[in-house]
Protein backbone atom coordinates (compact mmCIF):
# COMPACT_ATOMS: atom_id res chain seq x y z
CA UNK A 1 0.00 0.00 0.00
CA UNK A 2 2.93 2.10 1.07
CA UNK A 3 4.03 2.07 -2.45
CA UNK A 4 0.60 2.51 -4.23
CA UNK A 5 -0.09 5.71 -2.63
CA UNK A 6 3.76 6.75 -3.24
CA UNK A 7 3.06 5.73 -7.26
CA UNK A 8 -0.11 7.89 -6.66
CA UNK A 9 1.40 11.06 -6.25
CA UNK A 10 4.43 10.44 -8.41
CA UNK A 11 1.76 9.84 -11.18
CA UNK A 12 -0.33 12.72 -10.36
CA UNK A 13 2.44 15.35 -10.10
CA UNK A 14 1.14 17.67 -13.01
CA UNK A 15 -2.45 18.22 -11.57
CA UNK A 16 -1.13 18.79 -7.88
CA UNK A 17 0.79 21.53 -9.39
CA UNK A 18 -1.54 22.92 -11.37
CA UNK A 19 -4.11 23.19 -8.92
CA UNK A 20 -1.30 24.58 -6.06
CA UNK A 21 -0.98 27.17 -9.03
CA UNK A 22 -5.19 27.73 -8.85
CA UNK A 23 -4.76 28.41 -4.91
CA UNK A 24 -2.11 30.62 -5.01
CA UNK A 25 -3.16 32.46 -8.00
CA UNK A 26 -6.80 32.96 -6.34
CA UNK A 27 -6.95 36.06 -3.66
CA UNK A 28 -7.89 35.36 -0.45
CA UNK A 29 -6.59 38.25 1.97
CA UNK A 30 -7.53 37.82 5.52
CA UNK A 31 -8.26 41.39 5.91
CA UNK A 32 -10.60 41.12 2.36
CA UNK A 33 -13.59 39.19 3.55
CA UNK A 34 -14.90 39.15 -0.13
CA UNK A 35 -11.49 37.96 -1.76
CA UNK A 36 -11.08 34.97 1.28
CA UNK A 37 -14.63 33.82 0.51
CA UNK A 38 -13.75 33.68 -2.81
CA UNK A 39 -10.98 31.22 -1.80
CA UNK A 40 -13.58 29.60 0.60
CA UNK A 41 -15.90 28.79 -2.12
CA UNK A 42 -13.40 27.37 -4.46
CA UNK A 43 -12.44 24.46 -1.97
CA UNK A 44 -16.06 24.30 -1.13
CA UNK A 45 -16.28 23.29 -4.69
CA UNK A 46 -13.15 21.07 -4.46
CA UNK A 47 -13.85 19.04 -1.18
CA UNK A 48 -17.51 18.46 -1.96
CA UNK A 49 -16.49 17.71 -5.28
CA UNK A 50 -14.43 14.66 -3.79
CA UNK A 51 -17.23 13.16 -2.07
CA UNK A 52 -16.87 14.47 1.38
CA UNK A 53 -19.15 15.99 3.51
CA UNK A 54 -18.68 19.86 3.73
CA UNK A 55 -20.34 22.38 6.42
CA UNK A 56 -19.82 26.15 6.31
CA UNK A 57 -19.00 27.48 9.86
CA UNK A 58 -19.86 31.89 10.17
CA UNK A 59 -16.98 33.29 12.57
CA UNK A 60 -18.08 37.29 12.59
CA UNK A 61 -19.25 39.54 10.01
CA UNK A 62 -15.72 40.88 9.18
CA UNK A 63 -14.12 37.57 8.43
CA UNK A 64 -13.92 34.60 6.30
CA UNK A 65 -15.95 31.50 7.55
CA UNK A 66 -14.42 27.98 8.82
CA UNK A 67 -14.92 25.23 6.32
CA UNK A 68 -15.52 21.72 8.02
CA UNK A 69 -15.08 18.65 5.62
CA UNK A 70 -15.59 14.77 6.56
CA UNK A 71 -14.32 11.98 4.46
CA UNK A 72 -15.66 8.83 5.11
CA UNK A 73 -18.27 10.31 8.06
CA UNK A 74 -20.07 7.20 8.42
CA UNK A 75 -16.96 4.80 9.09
CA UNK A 76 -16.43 3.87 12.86
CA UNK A 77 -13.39 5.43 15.00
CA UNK A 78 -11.96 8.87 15.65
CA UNK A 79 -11.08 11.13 12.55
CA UNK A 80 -7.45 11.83 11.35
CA UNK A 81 -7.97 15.77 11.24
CA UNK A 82 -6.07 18.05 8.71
CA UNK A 83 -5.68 21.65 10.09
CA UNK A 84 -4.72 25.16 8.69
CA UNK A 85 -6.10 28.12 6.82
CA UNK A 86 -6.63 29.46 3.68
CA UNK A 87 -6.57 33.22 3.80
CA UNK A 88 -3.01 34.67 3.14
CA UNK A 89 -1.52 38.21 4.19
CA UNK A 90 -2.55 41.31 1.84
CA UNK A 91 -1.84 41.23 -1.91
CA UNK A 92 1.74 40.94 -3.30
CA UNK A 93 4.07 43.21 -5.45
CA UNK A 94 3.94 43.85 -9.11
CA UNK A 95 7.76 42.30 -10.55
CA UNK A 96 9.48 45.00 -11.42
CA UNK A 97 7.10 47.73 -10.58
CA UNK A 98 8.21 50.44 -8.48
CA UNK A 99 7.33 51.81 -5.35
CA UNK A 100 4.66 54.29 -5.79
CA UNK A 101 3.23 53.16 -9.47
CA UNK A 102 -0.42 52.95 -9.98
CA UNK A 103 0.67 49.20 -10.86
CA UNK A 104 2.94 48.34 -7.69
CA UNK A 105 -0.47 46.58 -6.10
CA UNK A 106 -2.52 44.80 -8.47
CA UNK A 107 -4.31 42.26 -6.59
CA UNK A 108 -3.09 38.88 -8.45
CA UNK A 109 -0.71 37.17 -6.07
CA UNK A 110 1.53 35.84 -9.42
CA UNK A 111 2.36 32.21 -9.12
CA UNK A 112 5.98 31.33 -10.86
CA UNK A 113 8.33 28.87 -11.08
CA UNK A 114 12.43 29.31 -11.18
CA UNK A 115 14.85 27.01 -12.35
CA UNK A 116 16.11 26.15 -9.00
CA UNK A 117 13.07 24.19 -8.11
CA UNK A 118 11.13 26.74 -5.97
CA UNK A 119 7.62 28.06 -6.05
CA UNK A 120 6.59 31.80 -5.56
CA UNK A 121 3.88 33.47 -4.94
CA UNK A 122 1.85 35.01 -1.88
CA UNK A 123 0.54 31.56 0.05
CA UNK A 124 2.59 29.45 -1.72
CA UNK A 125 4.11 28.42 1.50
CA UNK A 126 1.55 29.68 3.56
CA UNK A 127 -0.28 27.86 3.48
CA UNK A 128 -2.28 26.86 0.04
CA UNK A 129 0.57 24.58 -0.39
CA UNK A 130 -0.19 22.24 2.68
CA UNK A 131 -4.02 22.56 1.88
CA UNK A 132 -3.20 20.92 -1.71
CA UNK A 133 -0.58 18.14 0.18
CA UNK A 134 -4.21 16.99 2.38
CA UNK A 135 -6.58 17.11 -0.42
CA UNK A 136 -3.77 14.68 -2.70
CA UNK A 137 -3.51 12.45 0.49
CA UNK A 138 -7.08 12.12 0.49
CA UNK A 139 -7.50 11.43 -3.06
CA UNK A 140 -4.39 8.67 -2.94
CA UNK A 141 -5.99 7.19 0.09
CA UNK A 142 -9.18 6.82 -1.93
CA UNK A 143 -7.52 5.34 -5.01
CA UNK A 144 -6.36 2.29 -2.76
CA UNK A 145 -9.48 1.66 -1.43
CA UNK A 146 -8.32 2.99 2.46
CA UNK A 147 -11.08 2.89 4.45
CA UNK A 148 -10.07 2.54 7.98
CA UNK A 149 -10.83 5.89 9.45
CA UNK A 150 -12.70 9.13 8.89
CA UNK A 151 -10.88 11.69 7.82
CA UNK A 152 -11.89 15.86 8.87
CA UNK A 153 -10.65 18.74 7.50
CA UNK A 154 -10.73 22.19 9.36
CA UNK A 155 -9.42 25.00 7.22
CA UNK A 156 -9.81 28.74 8.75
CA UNK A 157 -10.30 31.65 6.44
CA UNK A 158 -8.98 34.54 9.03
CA UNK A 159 -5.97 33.21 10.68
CA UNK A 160 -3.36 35.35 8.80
CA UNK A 161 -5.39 38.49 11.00
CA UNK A 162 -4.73 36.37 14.16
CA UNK A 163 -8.69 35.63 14.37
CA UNK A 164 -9.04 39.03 15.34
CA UNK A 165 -12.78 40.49 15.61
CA UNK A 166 -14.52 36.42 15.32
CA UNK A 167 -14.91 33.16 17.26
CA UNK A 168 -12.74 31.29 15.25
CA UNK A 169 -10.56 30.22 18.46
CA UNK A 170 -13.74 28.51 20.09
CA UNK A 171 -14.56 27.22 17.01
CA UNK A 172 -12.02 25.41 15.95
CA UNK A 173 -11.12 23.96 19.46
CA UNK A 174 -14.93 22.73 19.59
CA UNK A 175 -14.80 21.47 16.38
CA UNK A 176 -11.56 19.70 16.62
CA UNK A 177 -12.55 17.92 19.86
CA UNK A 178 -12.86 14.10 19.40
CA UNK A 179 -9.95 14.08 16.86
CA UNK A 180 -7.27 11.13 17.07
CA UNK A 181 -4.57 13.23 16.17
CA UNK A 182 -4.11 16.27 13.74
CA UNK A 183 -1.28 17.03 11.21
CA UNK A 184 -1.57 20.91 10.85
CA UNK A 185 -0.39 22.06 7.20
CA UNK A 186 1.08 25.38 8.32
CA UNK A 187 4.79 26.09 6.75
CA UNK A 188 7.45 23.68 6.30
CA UNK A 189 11.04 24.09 7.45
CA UNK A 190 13.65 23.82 5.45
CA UNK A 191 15.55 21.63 7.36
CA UNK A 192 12.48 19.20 7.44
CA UNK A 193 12.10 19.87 11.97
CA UNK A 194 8.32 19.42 12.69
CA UNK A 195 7.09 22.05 15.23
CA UNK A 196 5.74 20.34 18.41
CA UNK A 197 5.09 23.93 20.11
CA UNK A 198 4.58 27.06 19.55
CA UNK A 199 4.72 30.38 21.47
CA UNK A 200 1.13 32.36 21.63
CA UNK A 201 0.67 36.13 22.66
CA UNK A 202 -0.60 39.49 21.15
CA UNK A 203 -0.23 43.29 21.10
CA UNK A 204 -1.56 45.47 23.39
CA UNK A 205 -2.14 49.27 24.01
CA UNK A 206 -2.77 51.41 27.23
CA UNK A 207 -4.66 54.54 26.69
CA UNK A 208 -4.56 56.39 29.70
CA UNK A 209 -6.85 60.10 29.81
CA UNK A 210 -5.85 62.78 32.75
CA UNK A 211 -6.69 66.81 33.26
CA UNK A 212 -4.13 69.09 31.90
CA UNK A 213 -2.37 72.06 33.54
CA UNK A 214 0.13 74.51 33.88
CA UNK A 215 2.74 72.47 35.32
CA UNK A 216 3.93 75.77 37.49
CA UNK A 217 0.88 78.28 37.74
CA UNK A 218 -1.41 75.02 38.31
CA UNK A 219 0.76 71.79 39.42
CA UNK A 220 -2.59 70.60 41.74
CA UNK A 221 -5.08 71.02 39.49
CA UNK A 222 -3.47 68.62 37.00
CA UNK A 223 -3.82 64.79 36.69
CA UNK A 224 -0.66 63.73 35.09
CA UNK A 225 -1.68 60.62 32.67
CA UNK A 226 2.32 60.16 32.32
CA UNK A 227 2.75 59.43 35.82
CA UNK A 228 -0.13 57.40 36.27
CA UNK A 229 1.27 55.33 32.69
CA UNK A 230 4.77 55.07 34.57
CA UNK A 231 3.47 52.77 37.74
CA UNK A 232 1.22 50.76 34.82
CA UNK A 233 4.62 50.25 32.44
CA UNK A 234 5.81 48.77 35.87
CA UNK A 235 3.23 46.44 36.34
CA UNK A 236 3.00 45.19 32.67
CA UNK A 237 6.99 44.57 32.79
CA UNK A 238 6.15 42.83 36.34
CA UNK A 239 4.23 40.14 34.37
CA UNK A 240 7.14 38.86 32.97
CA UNK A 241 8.13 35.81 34.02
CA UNK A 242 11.14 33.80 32.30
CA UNK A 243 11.30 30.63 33.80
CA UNK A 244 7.82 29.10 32.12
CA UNK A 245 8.88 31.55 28.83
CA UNK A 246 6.58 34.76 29.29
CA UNK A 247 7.66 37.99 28.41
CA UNK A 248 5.37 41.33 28.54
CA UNK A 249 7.73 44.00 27.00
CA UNK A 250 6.56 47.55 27.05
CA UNK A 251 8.13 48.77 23.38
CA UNK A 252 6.04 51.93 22.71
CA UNK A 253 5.18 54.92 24.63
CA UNK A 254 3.64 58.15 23.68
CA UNK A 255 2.28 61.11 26.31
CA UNK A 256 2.83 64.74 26.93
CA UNK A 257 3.54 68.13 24.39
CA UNK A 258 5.39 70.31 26.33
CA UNK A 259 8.11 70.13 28.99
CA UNK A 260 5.98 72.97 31.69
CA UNK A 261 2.52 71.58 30.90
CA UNK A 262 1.26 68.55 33.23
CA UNK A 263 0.00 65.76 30.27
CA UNK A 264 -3.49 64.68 30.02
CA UNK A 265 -3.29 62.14 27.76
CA UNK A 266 -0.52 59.22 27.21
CA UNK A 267 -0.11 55.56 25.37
CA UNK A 268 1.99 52.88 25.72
CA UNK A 269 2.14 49.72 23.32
CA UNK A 270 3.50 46.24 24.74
CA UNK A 271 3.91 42.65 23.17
CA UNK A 272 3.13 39.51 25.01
CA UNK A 273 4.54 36.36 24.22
CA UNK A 274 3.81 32.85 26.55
CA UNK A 275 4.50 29.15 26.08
CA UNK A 276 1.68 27.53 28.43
CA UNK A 277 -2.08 27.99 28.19
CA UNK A 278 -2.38 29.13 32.18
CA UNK A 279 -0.17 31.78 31.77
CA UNK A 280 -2.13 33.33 28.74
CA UNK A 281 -5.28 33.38 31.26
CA UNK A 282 -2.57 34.77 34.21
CA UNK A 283 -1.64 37.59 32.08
CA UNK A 284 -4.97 38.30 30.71
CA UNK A 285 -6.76 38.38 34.07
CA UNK A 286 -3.53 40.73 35.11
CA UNK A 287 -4.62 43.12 32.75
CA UNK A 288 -8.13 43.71 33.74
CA UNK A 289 -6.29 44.32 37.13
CA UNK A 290 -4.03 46.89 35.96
CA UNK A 291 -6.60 48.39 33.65
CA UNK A 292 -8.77 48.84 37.12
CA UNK A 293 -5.72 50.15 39.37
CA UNK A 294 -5.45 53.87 39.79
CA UNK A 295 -2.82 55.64 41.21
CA UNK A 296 -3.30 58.82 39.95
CA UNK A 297 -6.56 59.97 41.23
CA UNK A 298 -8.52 61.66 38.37
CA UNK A 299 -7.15 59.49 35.73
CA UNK A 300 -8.18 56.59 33.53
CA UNK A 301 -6.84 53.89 31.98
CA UNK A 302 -8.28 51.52 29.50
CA UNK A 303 -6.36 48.35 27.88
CA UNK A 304 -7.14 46.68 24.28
CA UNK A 305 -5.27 43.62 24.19
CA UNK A 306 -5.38 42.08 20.78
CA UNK A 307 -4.32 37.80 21.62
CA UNK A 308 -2.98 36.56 18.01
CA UNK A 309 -3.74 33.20 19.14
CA UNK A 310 -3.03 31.06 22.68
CA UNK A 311 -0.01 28.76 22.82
CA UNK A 312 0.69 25.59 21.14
CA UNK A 313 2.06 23.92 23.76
CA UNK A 314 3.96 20.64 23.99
CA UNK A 315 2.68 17.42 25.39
CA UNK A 316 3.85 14.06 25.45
CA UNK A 317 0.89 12.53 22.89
CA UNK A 318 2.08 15.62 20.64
CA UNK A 319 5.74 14.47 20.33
CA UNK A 320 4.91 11.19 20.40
CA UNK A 321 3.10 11.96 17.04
CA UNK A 322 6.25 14.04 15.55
CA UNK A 323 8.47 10.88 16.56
CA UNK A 324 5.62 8.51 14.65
CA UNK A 325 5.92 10.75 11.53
CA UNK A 326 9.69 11.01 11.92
CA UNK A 327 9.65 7.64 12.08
CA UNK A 328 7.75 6.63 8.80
CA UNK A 329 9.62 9.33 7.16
CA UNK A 330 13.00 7.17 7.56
CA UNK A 331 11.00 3.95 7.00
CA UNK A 332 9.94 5.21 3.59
CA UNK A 333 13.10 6.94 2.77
CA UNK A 334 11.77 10.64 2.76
CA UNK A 335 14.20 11.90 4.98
CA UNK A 336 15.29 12.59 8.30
CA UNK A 337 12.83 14.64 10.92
CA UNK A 338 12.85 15.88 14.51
CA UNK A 339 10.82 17.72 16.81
CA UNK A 340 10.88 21.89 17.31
CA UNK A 341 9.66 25.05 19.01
CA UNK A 342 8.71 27.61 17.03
CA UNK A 343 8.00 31.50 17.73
CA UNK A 344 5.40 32.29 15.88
CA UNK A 345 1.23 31.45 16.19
CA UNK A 346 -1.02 28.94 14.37
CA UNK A 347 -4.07 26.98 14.73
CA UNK A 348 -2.79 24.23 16.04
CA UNK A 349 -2.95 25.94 19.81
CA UNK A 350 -6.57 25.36 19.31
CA UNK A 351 -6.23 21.25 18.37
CA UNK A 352 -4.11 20.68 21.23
CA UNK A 353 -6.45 22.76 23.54
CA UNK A 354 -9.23 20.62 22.30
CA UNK A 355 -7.13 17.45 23.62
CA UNK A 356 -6.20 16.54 20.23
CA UNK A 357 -2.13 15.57 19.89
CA UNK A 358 -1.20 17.69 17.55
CA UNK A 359 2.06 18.16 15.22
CA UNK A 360 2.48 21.42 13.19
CA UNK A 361 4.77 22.68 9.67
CA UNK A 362 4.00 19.48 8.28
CA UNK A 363 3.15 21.81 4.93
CA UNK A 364 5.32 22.45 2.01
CA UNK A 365 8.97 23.71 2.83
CA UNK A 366 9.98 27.04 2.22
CA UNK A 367 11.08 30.35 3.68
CA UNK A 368 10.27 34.13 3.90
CA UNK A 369 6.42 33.93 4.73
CA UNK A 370 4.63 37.10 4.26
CA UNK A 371 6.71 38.45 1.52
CA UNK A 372 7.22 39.51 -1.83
CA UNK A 373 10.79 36.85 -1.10
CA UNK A 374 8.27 33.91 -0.13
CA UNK A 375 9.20 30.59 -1.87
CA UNK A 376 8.62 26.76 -1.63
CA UNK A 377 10.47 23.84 -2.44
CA UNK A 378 8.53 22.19 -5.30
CA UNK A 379 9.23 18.71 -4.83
CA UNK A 380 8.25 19.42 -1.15
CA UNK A 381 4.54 19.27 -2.27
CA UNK A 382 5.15 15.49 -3.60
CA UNK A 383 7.41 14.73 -0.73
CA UNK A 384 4.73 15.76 2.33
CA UNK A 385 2.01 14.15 0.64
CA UNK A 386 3.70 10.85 0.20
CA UNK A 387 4.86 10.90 3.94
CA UNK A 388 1.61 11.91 5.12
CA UNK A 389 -0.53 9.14 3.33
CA UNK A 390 2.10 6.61 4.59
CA UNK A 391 1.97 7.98 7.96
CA UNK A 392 -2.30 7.28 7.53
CA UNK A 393 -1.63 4.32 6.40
CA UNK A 394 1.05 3.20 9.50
CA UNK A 395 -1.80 5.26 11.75
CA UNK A 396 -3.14 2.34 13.64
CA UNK A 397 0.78 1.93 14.89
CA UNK A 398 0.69 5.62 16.47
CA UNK A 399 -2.65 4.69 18.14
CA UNK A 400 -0.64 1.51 19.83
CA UNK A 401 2.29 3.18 20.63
């Protein structure tokens, strides 16, 4: 079987391409709820087209919705999930348009090829390239007959905008729940490392209103929203916490026009990273504290506090999936693999939440996400799949371990 669904992709090369080249070359900015739900419909069309069962999921008016697709619904035992997203950063450049031209945006993220054996365009790596690696898995599973388990998709259409402004984080935990693993297509390294965890966090900004006065002719009339920020920088750095990886970093801070005149108005902008779950609901509720703590009477102070998305942590049924994959990687002679943390978000917090072992980059391999620079490594996209449908295949032995 191993070799059937190998011979599948090798033989089908051409059409994964092509349609990789569809994805990429279809719009589908987070921030663009009409160009994602273009993208949206398109695999609507695809996955139904395939046979499985496909439910449209609303997250918020603003955003893209969550497509859930079942192959195989009616077969008995827990689903082997496929995670990830299908909206991609804004639009990319023009080639050789320059900064400034009526042309240097024009809305087509331009799929190409070079002779080194990499892919470009906006999404090519992140991530329409791991959506096209599940859907081939699928279809080689299907050509063999495999029938073992179901088989769920859950593709996001907002994650490249962190989720921000829907329900897409409660969502996709619910819906994941019940899972027997997920592989989560989000970017591929280069040097073939799956990610086992992932840092989560967000941005944040203190707005903080006083009185304004002369700071001589009127020093006690004033309500100095400087001050007041300087005990709440203070208490944000306090958060930090370096022995379970939590930072809180102040980075930005605005206030005050003149050197005599008492300020009445000030900001301050701060990033948040954490590794664990608890401490993402330690810093949060440590915010609503220091939003509520005055120390300069006459002030106020409000908080926005924009989470990207919680942490993907690490757990032992996580790596003992990345060492099962690793593992049928060597079998099948697709090259060597070990486990990673990563800095940067994705979905797969939300799996692993949901209880679901989880193992993430498992997409095509590449570098320089979020760029005009982004690539992928074209053979990647036959690579993945044919380690992925072997790894479905061997799933049964991950189950046992």
């Amino acid at each position: 079987m191993y070799e059937q669904v190998k011979a599948y992709i090798e033989n089908h090369r051409e059409e994964m391409l092509a349609m990789w080249k569809d994805f990429v070359e279809t719009p589908s900015w987070a921030r663009d709820r009409e160009a994602a739900t273009k993208m949206g419909d398109k695999l609507v069309e695809v996955l139904s087209g395939m046979g499985m069962k496909v439910t449209e999921h609303e997250v918020g008016g603003e955003n893209s919705r969550t497509i859930e697709a079942v192959w195989g619904e009616d077969r008995p035992g827990a689903p082997v999930m496929f995670g990830g997203h299908y909206d991609t950063v804004n639009n990319s450049p023009v080639e050789g348009a320059r900064p400034g031209d009526p042309n240097e945006l024009d809305g087509t993220p331009h799929f190409r090829l070079d002779g080194e054996g990499r892919a470009f365009g906006l999404g090519v790596l992140d991530m329409k390239g791991g959506i096209v690696i599940a859907i081939w898995v699928v279809k080689a599973l299907e050509s063999i007959g495999w029938a073992e388990r179901p088989v769920k998709f859950l593709l996001a259409g907002d994650e490249d905008k962190g989720h921000y402004g829907a329900n897409t984080v409660s969502l996709l935990t619910e819906l994941a729940k019940g899972a027997l693993c997920c592989f989560n297509m989000e970017t591929g390294r280069v040097n073939n490392d799956i990610c086992t965890s992932r840092k989560g966090g967000g941005e944040g900004e203190i707005t903080i209103t006083g009185v304004p006065a002369h700071a001589g002719n009127d020093f006690t009339g004033g309500r100095n929203a400087v001050l007041e920020m300087a005990y709440k920088e203070i208490a944000l750095s306090e958060l930090t916490d370096l022995t379970v990886g939590t930072t809180v970093a102040p980075t930005v801070i605005k206030g005050g026009t003149v050197p005599n005149g008492i300020p009445d108005s000030c900001h301050l902008y701060f990033d948040v990273r954490y590794l664990r779950y608890q401490e993402s609901l330690r810093v949060k509720e440590a915010l609503r504290r220091i939003e509520a703590d005055t120390h300069i009477e006459g002030t106020h102070t409000t908080i926005l506090f924009k989470e990207y998305l919680p942490p993907f942590e690490e757990t032992p049924a996580g790596v003992a999936l990345a060492d099962f994959v690793a593992g049928v990687s060597r079998e099948q002679g697709l090259g060597a693999m070990k486990g990673t943390a990563l800095g940067g978000c994705s979905d797969a917090s939300c799996f692993t939440i949901a209880g679901v072992p989880t193992i993430c980059s498992m997409g095509v391999t590449g570098e320089f996400n979020h760029s005009s620079k982004e690539y992928a490594i074209v053979e990647s996209l036959y690579t993945r799949a044919k380690l992925l449908a072997c790894a479905v295949l061997d799933i049964e032995k991950f189950v046992n371990r």
